[in-house]
Every structure is written in structure tokens, then in C-alpha cells.
N, C-alpha and C. Protein backbone atom coordinates (compact mmCIF):
# COMPACT_ATOMS: atom_id res chain seq x y z
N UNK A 1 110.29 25.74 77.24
CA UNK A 1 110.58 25.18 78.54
C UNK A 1 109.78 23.90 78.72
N UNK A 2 110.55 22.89 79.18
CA UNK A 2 109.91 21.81 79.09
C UNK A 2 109.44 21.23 80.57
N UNK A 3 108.00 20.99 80.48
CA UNK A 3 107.59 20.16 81.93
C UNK A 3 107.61 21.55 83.13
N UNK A 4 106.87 22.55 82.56
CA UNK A 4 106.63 23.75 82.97
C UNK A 4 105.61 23.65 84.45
N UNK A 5 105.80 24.15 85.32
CA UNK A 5 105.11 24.02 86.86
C UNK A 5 105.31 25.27 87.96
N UNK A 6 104.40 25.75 88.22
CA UNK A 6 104.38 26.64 89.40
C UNK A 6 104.15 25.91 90.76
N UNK A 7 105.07 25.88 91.87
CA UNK A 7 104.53 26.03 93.42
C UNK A 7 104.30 27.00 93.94
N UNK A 8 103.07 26.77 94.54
CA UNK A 8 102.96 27.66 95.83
C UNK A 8 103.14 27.32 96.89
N UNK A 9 104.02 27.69 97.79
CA UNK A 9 103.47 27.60 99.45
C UNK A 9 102.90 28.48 100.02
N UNK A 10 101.91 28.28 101.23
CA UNK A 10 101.20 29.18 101.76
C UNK A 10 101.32 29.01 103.55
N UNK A 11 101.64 30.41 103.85
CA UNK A 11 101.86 30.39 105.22
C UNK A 11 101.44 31.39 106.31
N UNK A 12 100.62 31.08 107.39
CA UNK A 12 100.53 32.14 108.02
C UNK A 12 101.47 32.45 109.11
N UNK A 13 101.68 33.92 109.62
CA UNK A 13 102.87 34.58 109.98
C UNK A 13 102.47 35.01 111.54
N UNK A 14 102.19 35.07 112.46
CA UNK A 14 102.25 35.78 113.82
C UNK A 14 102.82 36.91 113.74
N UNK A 15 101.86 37.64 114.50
CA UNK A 15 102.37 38.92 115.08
C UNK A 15 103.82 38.81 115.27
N UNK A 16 104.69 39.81 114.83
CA UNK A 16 106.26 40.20 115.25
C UNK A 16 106.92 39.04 115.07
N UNK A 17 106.89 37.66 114.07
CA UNK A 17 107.19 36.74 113.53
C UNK A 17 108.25 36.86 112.76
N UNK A 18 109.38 36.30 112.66
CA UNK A 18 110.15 36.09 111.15
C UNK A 18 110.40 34.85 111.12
N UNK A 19 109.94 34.66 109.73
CA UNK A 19 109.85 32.90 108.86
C UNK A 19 110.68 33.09 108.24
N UNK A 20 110.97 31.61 107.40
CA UNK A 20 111.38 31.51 105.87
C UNK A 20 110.50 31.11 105.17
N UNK A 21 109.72 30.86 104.34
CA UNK A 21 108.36 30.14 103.32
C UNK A 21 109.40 29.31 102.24
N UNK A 22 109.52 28.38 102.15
CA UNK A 22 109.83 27.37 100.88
C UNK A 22 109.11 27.39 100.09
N UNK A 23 109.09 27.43 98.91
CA UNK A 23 108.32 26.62 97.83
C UNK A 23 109.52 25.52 96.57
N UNK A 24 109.03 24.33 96.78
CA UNK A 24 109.82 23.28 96.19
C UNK A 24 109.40 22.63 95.17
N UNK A 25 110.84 22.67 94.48
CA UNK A 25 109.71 21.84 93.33
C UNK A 25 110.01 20.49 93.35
N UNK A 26 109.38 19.69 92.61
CA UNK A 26 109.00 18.08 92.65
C UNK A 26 110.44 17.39 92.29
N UNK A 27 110.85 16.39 92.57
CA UNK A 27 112.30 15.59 92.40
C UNK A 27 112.10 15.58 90.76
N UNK A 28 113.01 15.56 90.31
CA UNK A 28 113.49 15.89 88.80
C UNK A 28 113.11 17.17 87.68
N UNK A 29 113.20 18.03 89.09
CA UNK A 29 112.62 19.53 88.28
C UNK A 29 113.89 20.55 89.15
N UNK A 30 113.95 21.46 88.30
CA UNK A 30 114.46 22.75 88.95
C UNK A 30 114.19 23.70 88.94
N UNK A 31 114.02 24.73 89.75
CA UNK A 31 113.90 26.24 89.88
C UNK A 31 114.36 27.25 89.11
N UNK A 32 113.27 28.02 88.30
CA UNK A 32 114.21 29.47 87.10
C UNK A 32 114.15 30.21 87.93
N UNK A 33 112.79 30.72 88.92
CA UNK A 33 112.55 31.89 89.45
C UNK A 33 111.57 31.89 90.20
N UNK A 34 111.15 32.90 90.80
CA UNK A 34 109.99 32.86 91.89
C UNK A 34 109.73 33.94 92.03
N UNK A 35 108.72 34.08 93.25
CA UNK A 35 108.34 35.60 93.90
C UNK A 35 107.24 35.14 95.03
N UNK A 36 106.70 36.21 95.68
CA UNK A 36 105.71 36.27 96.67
C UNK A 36 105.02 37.20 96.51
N UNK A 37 103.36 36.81 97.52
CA UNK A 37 102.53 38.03 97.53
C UNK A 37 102.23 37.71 98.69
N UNK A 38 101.52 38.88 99.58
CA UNK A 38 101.00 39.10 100.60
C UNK A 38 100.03 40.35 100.12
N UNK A 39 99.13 40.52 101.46
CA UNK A 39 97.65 40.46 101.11
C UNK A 39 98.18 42.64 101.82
N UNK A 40 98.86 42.85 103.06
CA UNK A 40 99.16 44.11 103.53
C UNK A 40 100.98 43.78 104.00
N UNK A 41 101.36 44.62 102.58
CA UNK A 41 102.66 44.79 102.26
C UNK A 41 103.47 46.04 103.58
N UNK A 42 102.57 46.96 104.00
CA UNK A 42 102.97 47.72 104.72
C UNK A 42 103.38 47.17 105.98
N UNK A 43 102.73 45.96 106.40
CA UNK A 43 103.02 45.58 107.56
C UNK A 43 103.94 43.96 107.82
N UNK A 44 104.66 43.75 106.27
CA UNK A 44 105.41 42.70 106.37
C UNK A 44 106.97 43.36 105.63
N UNK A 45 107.95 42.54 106.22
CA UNK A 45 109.22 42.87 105.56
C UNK A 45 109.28 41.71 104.79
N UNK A 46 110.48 42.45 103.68
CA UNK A 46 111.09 41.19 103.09
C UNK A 46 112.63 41.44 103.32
N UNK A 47 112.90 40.25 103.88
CA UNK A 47 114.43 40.06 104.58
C UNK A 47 115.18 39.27 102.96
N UNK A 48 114.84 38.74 102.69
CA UNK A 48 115.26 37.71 101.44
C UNK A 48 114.46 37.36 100.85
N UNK A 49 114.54 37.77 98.80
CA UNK A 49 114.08 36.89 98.74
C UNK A 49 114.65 36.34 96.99
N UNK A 50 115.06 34.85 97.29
CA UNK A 50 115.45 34.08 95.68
C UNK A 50 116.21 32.56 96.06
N UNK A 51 116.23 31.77 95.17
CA UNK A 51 116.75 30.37 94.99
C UNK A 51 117.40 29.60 96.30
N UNK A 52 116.81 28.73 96.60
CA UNK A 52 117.54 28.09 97.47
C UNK A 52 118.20 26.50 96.50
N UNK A 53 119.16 26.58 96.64
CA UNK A 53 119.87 25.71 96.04
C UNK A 53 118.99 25.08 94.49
N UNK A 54 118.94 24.01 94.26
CA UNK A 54 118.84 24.10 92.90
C UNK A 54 117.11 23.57 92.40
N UNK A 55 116.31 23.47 93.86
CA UNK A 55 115.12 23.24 93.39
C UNK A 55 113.90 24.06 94.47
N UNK A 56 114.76 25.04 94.84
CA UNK A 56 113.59 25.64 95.84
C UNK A 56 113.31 27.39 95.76
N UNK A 57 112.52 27.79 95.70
CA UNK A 57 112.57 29.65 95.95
C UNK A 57 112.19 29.33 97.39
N UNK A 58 112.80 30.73 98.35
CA UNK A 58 112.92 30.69 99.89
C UNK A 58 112.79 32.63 99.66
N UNK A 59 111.62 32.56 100.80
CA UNK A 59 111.33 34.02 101.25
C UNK A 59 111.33 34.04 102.48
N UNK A 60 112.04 35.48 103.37
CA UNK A 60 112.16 35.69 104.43
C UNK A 60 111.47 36.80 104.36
N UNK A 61 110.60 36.61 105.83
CA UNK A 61 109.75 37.71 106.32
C UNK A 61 110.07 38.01 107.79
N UNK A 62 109.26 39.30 108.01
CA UNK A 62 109.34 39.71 109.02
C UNK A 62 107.71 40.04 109.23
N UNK A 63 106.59 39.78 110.31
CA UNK A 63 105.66 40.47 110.28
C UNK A 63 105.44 41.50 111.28
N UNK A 64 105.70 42.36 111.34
CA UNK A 64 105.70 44.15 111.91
C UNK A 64 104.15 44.37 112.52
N UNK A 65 103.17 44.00 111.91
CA UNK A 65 101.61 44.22 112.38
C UNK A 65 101.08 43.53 113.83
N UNK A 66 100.07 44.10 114.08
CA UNK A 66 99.70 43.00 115.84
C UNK A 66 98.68 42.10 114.98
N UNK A 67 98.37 41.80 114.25
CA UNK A 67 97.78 40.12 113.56
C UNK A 67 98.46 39.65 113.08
N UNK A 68 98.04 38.27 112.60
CA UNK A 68 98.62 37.20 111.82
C UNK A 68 98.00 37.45 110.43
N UNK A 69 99.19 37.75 109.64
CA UNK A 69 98.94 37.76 107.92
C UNK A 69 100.10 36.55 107.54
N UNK A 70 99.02 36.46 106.02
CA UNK A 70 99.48 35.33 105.08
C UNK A 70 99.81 35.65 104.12
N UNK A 71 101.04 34.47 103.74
CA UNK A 71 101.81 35.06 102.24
C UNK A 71 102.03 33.82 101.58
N UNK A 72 102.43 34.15 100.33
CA UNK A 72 102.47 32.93 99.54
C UNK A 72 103.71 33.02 99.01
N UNK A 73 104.75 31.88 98.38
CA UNK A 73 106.08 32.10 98.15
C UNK A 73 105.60 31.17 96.43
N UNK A 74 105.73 31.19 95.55
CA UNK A 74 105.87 30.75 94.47
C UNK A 74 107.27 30.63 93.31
N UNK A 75 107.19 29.14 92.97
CA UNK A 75 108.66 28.59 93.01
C UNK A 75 107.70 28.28 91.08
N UNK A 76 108.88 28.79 89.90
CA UNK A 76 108.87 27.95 88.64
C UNK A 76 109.78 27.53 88.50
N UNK A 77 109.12 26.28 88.19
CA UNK A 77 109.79 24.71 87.90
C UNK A 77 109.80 24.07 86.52
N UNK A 78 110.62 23.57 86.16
CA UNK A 78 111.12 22.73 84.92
C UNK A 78 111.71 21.57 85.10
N UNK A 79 111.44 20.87 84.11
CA UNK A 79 112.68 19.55 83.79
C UNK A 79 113.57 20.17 83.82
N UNK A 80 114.96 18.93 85.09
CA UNK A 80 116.09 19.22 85.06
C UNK A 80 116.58 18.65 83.82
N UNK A 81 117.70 18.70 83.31
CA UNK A 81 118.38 18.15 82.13
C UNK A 81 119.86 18.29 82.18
């Protein structure tokens, strides 16, 4: 794989919140795959989560808990060709 790159985005969530988190990759790269982590899984949903068009991973959450937790969405990236 050529011109190999991980993004992260990082986001915090509000109480009873639902986001989307982007992670993008840089102009002349594209997206194989992705994923997310969060820190208390019990108290977040995952509504969606994979590729947004041809250079982004996109995660949908829901946060269920009375604090604000943070998650991270991570996008691998390559030379397009």
C-alpha cells in the first residue's frame, strides 16, 4: 500500500447527544477502512459506522450517559491511483 496514513478525529459528545465524527483523509488519498474507540462503550451507541464517500470514515453516535464522553473515529488512507 502506497503513501500509507491513519486519521484520527477526536470529539467530545454531551449528555443525550447524537453526532457524526468524520475522519478525512488529505486531498489525493483515499479511504480502505476505519473504526472507533471510546473510553465507556456501555453508555454510547453506535448508529453507523463506515465510508463516507471516497475519502472519509463517518461514525454515528448516540451518548445515553448524564456526562460528556469522548470518542475517536479513525480513517486509513492511501494514494489514490
Amino acid at each position: 500500500m502506497s503513501g500509507y496514513q491513519q486519521v484520527v478525529a477526536t470529539n467530545d459528545i454531551v449528555k443525550g447527544a447524537f453526532i457524526q465524527v468524520l475522519a478525512v483523509c488529505p486531498e489525493g488519498k483515499v479511504v480502505l477502512g476505519g473504526g472507533y474507540g471510546m473510553i465507556d462503550p456501555a453508555s454510547l451507541q453506535v448508529w453507523s459506522n463506515g465510508p463516507q464517500g471516497d475519502r472519509s470514515w463517518s461514525v454515528r453516535f448516540r451518548n445515553t450517559s448524564l456526562q460528556t464522553l469522548r470518542v475517536t473515529v479513525t480513517a486509513n488512507c492511501v494514494l489514490a491511483r
